[in-house]
PDB file of N, CA and C in Angstrom:
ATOM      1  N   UNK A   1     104.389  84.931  57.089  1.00  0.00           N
ATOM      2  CA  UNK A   1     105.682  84.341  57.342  1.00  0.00           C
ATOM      3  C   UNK A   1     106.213  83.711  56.049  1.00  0.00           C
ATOM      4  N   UNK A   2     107.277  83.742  56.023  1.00  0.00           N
ATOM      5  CA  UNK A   2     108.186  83.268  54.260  1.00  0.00           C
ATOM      6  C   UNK A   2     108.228  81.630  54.925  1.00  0.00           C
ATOM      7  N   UNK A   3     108.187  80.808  53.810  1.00  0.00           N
ATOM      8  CA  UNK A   3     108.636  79.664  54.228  1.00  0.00           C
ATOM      9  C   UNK A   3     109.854  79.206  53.582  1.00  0.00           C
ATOM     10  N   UNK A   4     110.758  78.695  55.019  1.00  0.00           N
ATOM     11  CA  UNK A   4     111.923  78.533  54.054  1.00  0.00           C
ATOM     12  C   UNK A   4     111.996  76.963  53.414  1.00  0.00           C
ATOM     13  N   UNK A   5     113.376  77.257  52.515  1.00  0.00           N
ATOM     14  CA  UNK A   5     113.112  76.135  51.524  1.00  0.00           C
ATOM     15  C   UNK A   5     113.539  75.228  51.980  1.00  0.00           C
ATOM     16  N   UNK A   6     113.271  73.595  51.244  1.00  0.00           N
ATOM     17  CA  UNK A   6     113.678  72.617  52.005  1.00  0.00           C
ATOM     18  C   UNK A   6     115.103  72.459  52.242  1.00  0.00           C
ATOM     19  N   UNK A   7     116.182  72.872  51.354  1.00  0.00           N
ATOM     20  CA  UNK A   7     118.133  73.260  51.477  1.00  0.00           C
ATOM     21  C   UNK A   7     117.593  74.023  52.781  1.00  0.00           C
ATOM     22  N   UNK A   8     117.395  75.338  53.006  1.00  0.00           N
ATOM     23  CA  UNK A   8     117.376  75.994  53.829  1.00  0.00           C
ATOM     24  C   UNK A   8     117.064  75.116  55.377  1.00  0.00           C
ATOM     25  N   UNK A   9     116.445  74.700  55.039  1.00  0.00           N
ATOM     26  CA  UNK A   9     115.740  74.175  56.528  1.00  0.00           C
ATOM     27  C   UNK A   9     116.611  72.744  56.392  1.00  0.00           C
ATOM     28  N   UNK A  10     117.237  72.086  55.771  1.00  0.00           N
ATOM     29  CA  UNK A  10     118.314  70.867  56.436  1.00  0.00           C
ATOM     30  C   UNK A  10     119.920  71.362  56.551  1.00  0.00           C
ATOM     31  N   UNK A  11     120.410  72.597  56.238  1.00  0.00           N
ATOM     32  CA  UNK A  11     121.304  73.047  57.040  1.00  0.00           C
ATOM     33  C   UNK A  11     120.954  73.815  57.767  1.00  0.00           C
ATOM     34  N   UNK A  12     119.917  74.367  58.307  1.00  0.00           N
ATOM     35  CA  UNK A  12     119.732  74.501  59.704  1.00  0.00           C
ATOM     36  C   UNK A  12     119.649  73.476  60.733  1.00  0.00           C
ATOM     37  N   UNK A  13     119.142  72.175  60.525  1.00  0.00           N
ATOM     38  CA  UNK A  13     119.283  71.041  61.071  1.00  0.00           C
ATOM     39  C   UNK A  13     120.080  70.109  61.334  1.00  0.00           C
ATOM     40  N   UNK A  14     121.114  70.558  60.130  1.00  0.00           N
ATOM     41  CA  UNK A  14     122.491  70.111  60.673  1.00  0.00           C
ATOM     42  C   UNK A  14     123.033  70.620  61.328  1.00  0.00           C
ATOM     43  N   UNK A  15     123.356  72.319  61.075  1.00  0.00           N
ATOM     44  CA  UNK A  15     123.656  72.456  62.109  1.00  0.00           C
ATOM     45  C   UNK A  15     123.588  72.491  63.537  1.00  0.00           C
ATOM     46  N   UNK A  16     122.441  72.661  64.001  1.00  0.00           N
ATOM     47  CA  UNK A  16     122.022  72.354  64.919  1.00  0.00           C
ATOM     48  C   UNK A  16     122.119  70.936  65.296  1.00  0.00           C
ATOM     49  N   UNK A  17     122.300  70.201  64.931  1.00  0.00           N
ATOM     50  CA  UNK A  17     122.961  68.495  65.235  1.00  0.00           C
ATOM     51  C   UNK A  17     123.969  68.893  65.396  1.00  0.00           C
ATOM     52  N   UNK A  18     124.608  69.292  64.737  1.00  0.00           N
ATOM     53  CA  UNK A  18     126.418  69.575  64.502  1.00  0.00           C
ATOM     54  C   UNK A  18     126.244  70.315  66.186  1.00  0.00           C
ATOM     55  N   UNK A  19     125.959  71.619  66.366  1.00  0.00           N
ATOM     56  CA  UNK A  19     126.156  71.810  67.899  1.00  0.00           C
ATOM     57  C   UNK A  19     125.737  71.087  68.705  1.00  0.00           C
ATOM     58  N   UNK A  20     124.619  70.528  68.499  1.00  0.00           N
ATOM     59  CA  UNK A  20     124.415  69.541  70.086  1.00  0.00           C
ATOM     60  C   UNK A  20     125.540  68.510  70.206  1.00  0.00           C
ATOM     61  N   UNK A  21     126.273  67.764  69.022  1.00  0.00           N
ATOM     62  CA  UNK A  21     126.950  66.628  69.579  1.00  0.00           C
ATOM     63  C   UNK A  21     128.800  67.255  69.377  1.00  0.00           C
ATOM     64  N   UNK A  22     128.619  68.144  69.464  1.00  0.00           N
ATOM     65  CA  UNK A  22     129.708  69.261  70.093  1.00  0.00           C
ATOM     66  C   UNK A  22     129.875  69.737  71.169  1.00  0.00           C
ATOM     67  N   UNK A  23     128.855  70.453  71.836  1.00  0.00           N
ATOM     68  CA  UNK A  23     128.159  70.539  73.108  1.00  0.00           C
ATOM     69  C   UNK A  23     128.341  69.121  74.173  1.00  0.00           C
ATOM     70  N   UNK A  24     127.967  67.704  73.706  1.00  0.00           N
ATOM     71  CA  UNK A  24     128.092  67.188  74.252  1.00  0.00           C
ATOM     72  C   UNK A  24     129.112  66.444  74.126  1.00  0.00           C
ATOM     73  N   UNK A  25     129.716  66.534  73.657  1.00  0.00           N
ATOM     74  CA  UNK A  25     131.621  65.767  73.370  1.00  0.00           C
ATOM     75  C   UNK A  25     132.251  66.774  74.387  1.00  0.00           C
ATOM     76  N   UNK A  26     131.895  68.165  74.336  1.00  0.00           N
ATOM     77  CA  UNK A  26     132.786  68.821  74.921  1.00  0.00           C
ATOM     78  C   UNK A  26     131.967  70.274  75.470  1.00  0.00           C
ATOM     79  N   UNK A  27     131.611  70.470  76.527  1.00  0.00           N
ATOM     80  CA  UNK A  27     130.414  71.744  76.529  1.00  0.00           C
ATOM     81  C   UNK A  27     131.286  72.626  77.043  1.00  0.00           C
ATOM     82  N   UNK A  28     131.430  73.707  76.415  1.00  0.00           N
ATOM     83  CA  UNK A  28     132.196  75.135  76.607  1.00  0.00           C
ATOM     84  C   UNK A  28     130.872  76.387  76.368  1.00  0.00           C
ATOM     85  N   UNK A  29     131.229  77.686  76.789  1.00  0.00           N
ATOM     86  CA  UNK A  29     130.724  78.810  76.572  1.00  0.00           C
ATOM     87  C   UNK A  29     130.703  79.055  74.843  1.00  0.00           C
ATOM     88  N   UNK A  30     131.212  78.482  74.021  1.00  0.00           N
ATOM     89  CA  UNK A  30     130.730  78.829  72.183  1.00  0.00           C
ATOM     90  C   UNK A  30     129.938  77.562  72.283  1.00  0.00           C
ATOM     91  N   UNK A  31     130.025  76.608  72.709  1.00  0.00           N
ATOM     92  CA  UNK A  31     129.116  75.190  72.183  1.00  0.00           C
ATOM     93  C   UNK A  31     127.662  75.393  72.531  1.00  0.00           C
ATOM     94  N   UNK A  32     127.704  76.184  74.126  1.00  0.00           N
ATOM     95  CA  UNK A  32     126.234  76.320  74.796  1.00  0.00           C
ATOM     96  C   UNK A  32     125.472  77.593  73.801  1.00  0.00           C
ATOM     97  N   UNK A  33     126.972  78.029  73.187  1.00  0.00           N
ATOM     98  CA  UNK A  33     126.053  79.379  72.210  1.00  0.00           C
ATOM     99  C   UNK A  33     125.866  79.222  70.981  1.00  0.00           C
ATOM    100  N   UNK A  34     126.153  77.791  70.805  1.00  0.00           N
ATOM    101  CA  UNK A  34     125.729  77.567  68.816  1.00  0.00           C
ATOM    102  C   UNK A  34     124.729  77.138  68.966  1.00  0.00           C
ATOM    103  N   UNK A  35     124.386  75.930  70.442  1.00  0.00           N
ATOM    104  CA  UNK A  35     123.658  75.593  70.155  1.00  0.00           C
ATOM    105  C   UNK A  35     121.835  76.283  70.485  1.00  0.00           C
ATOM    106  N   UNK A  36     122.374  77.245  71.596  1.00  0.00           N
ATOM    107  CA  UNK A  36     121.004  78.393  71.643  1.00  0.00           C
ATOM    108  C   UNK A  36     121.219  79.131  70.314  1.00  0.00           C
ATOM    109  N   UNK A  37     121.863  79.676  69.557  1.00  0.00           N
ATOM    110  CA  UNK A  37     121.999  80.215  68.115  1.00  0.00           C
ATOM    111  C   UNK A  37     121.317  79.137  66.971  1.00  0.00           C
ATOM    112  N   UNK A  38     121.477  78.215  66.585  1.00  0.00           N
ATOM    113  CA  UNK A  38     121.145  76.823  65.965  1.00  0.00           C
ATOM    114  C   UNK A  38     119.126  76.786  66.455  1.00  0.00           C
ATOM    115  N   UNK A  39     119.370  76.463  67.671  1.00  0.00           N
ATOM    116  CA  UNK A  39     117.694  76.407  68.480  1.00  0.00           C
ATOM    117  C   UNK A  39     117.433  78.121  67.828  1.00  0.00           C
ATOM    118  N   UNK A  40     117.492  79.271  68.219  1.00  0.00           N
ATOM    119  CA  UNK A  40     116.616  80.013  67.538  1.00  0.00           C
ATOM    120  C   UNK A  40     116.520  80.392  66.711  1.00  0.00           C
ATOM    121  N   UNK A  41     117.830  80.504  65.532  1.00  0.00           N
ATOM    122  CA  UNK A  41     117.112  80.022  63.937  1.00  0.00           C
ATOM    123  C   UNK A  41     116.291  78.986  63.578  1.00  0.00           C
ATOM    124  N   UNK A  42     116.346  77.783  63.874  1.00  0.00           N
ATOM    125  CA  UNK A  42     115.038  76.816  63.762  1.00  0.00           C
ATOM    126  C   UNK A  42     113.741  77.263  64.389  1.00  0.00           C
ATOM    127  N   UNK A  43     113.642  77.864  65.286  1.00  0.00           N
ATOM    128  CA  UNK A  43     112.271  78.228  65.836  1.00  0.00           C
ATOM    129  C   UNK A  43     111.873  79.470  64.975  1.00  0.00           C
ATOM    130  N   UNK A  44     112.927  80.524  64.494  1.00  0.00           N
ATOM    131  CA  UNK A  44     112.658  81.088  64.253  1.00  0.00           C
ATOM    132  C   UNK A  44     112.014  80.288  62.441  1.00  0.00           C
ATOM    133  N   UNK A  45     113.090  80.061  61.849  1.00  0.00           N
ATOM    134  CA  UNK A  45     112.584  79.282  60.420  1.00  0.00           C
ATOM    135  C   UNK A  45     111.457  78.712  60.370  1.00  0.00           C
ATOM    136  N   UNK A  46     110.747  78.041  61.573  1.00  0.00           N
ATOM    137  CA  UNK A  46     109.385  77.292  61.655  1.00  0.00           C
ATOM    138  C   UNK A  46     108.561  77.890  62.474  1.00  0.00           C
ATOM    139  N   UNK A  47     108.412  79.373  62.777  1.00  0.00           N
ATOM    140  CA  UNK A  47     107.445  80.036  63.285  1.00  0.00           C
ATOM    141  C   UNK A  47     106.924  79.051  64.564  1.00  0.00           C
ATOM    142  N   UNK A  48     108.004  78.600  65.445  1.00  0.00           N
ATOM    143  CA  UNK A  48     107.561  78.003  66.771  1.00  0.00           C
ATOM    144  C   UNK A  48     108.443  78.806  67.803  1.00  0.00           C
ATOM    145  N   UNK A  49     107.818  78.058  69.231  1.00  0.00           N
ATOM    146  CA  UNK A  49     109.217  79.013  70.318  1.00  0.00           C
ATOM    147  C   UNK A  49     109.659  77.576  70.561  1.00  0.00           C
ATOM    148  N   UNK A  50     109.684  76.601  70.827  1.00  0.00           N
ATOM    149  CA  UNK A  50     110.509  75.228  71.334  1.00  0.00           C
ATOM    150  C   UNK A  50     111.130  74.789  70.420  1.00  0.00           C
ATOM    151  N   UNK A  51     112.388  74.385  70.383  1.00  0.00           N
ATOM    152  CA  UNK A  51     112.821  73.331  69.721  1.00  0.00           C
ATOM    153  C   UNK A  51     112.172  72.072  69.215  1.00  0.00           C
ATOM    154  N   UNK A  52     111.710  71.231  70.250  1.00  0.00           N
ATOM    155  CA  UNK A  52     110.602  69.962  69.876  1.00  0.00           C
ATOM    156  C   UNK A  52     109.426  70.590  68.500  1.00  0.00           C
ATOM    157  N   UNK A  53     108.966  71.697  69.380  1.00  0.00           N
ATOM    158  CA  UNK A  53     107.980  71.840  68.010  1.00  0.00           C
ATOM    159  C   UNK A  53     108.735  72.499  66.817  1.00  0.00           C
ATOM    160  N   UNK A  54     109.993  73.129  66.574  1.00  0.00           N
ATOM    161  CA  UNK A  54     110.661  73.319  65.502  1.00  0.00           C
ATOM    162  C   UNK A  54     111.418  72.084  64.735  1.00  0.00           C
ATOM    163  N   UNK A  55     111.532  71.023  65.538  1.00  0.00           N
ATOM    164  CA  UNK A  55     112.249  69.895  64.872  1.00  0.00           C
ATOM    165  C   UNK A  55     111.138  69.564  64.371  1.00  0.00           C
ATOM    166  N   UNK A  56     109.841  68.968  65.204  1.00  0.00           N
ATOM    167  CA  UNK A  56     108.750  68.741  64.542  1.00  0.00           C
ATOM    168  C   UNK A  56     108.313  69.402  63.451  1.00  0.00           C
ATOM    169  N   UNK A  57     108.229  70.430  62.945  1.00  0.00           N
ATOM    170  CA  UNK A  57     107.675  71.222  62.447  1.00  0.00           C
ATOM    171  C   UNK A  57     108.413  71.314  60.895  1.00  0.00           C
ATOM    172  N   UNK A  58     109.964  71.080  61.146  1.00  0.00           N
ATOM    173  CA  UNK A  58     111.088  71.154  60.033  1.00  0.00           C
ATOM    174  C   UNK A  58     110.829  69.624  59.271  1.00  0.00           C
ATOM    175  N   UNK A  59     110.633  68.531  60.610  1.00  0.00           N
ATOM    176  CA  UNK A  59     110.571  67.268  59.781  1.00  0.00           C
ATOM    177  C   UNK A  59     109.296  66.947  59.009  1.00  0.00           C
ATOM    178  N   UNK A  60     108.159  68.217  59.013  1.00  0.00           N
ATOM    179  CA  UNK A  60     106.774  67.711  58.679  1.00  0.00           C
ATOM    180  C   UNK A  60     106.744  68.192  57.154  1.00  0.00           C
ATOM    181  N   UNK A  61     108.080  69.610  56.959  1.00  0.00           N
ATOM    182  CA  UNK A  61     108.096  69.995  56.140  1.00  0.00           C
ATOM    183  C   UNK A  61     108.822  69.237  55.114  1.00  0.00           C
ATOM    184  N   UNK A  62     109.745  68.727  55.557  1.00  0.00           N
ATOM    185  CA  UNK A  62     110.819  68.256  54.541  1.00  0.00           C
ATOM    186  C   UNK A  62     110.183  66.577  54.632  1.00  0.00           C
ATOM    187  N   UNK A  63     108.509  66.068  54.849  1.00  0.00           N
ATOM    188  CA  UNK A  63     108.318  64.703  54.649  1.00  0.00           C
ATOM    189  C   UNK A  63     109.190  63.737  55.395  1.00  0.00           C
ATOM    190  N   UNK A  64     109.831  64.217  56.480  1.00  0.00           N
ATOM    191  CA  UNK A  64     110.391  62.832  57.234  1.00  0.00           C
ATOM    192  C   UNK A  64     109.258  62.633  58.382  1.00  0.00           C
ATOM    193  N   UNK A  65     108.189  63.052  58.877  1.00  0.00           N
ATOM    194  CA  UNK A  65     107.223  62.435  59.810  1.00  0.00           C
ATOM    195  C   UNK A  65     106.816  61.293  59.023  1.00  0.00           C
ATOM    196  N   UNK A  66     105.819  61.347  57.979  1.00  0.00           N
ATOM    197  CA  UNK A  66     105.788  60.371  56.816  1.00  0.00           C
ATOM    198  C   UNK A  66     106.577  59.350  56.593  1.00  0.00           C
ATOM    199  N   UNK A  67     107.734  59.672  56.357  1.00  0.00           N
ATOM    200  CA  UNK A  67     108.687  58.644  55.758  1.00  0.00           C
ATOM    201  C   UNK A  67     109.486  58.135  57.384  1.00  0.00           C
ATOM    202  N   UNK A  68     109.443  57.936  58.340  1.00  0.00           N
ATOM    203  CA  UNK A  68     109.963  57.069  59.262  1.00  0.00           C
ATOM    204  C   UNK A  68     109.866  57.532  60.633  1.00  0.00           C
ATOM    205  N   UNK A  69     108.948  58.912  61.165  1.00  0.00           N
ATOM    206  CA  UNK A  69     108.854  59.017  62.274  1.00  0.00           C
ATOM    207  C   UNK A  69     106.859  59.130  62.913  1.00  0.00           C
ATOM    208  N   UNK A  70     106.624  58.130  63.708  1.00  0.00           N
ATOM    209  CA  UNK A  70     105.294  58.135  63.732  1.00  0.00           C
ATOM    210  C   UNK A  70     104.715  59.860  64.584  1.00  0.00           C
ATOM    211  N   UNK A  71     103.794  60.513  64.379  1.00  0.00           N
ATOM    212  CA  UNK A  71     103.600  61.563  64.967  1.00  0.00           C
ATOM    213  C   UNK A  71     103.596  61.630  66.639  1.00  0.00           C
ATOM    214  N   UNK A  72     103.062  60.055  67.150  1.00  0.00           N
ATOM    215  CA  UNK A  72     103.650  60.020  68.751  1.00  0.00           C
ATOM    216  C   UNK A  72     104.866  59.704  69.429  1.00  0.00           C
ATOM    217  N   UNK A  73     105.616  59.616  68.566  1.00  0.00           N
ATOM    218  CA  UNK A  73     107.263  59.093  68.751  1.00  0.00           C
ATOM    219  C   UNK A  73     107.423  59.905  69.448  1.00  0.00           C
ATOM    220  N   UNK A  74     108.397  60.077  70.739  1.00  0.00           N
ATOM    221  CA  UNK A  74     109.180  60.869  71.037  1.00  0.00           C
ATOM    222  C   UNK A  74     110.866  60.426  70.948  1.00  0.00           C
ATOM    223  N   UNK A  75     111.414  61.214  70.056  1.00  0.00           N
ATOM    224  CA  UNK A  75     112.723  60.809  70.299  1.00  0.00           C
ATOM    225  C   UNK A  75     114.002  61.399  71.066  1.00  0.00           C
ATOM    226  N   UNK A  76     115.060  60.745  71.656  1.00  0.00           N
ATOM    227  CA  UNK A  76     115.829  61.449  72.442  1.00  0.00           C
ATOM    228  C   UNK A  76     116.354  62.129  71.875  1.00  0.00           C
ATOM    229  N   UNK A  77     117.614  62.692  72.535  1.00  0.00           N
ATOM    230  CA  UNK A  77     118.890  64.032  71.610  1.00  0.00           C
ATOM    231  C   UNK A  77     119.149  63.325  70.884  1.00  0.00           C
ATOM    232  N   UNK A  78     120.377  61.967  71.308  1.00  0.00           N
ATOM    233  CA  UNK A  78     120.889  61.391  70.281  1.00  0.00           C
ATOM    234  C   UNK A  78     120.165  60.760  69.156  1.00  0.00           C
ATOM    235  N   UNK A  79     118.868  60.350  69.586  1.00  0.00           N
ATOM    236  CA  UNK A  79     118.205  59.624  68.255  1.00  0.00           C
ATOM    237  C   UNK A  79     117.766  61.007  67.100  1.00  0.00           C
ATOM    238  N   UNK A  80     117.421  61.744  67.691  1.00  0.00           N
ATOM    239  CA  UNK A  80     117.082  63.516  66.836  1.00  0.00           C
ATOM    240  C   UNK A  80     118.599  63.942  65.751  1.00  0.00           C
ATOM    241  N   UNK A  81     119.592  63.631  66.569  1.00  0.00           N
ATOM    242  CA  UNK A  81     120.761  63.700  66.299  1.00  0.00           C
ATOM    243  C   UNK A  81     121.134  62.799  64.677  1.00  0.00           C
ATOM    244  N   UNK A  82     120.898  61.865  65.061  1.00  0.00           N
ATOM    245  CA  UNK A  82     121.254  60.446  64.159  1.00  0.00           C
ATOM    246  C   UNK A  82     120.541  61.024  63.151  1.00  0.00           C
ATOM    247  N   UNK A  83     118.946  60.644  63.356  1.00  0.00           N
ATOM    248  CA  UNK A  83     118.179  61.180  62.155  1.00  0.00           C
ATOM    249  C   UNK A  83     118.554  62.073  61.169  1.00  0.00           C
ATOM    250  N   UNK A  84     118.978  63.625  61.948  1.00  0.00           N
ATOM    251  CA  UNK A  84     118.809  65.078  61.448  1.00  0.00           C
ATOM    252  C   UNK A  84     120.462  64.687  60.071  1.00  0.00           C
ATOM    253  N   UNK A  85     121.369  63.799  60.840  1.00  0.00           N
ATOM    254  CA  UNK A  85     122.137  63.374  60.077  1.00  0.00           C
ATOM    255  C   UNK A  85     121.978  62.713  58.698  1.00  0.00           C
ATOM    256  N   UNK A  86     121.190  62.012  59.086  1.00  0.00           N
ATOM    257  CA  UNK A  86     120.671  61.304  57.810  1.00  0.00           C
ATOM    258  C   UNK A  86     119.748  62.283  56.313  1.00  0.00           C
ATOM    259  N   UNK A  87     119.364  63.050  56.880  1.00  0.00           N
ATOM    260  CA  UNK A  87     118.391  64.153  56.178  1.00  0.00           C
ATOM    261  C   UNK A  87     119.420  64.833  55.335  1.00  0.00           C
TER     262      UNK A  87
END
């Protein structure tokens, strides 16, 4: 599997933020499809099938588990959201 680079893998994470709080401002038939489009480029980019383990998996790469999320955290949409923003 190629690993992608760390640019690569935080605009995938934005975007995928970017659709979920699109989706949820306003959920239409393109919002429910960026954001299944968004979810399987990340799974696909981190060789997982879930989202949870692709967010996980993106934040282990790019050093944010380390730098402010403990490995038993679970966080909600919006807090995943906030974060992925910050990255």
């Amino acid at each position: 599997m190629l690993t992608p680079s760390p640019q690569d893998l935080r605009v995938a994470l934005a975007r995928y933020a970017d659709a979920r709080i699109e989706d949820a401002r306003r959920s239409t038939d393109v919002t429910v499809r960026a954001v299944e489009d968004a979810t399987r480029t990340l799974c696909v980019m981190t060789g997982t099938c879930e989202i949870s383990e692709a967010l996980h998996a993106a934040d282990t790469r790019l050093g944010l588990r380390a730098a402010g999320v403990s490995g038993g955290e679970t966080l909600t949409g919006s807090q995943q959201d906030k974060r992925l923003r910050a990255a």
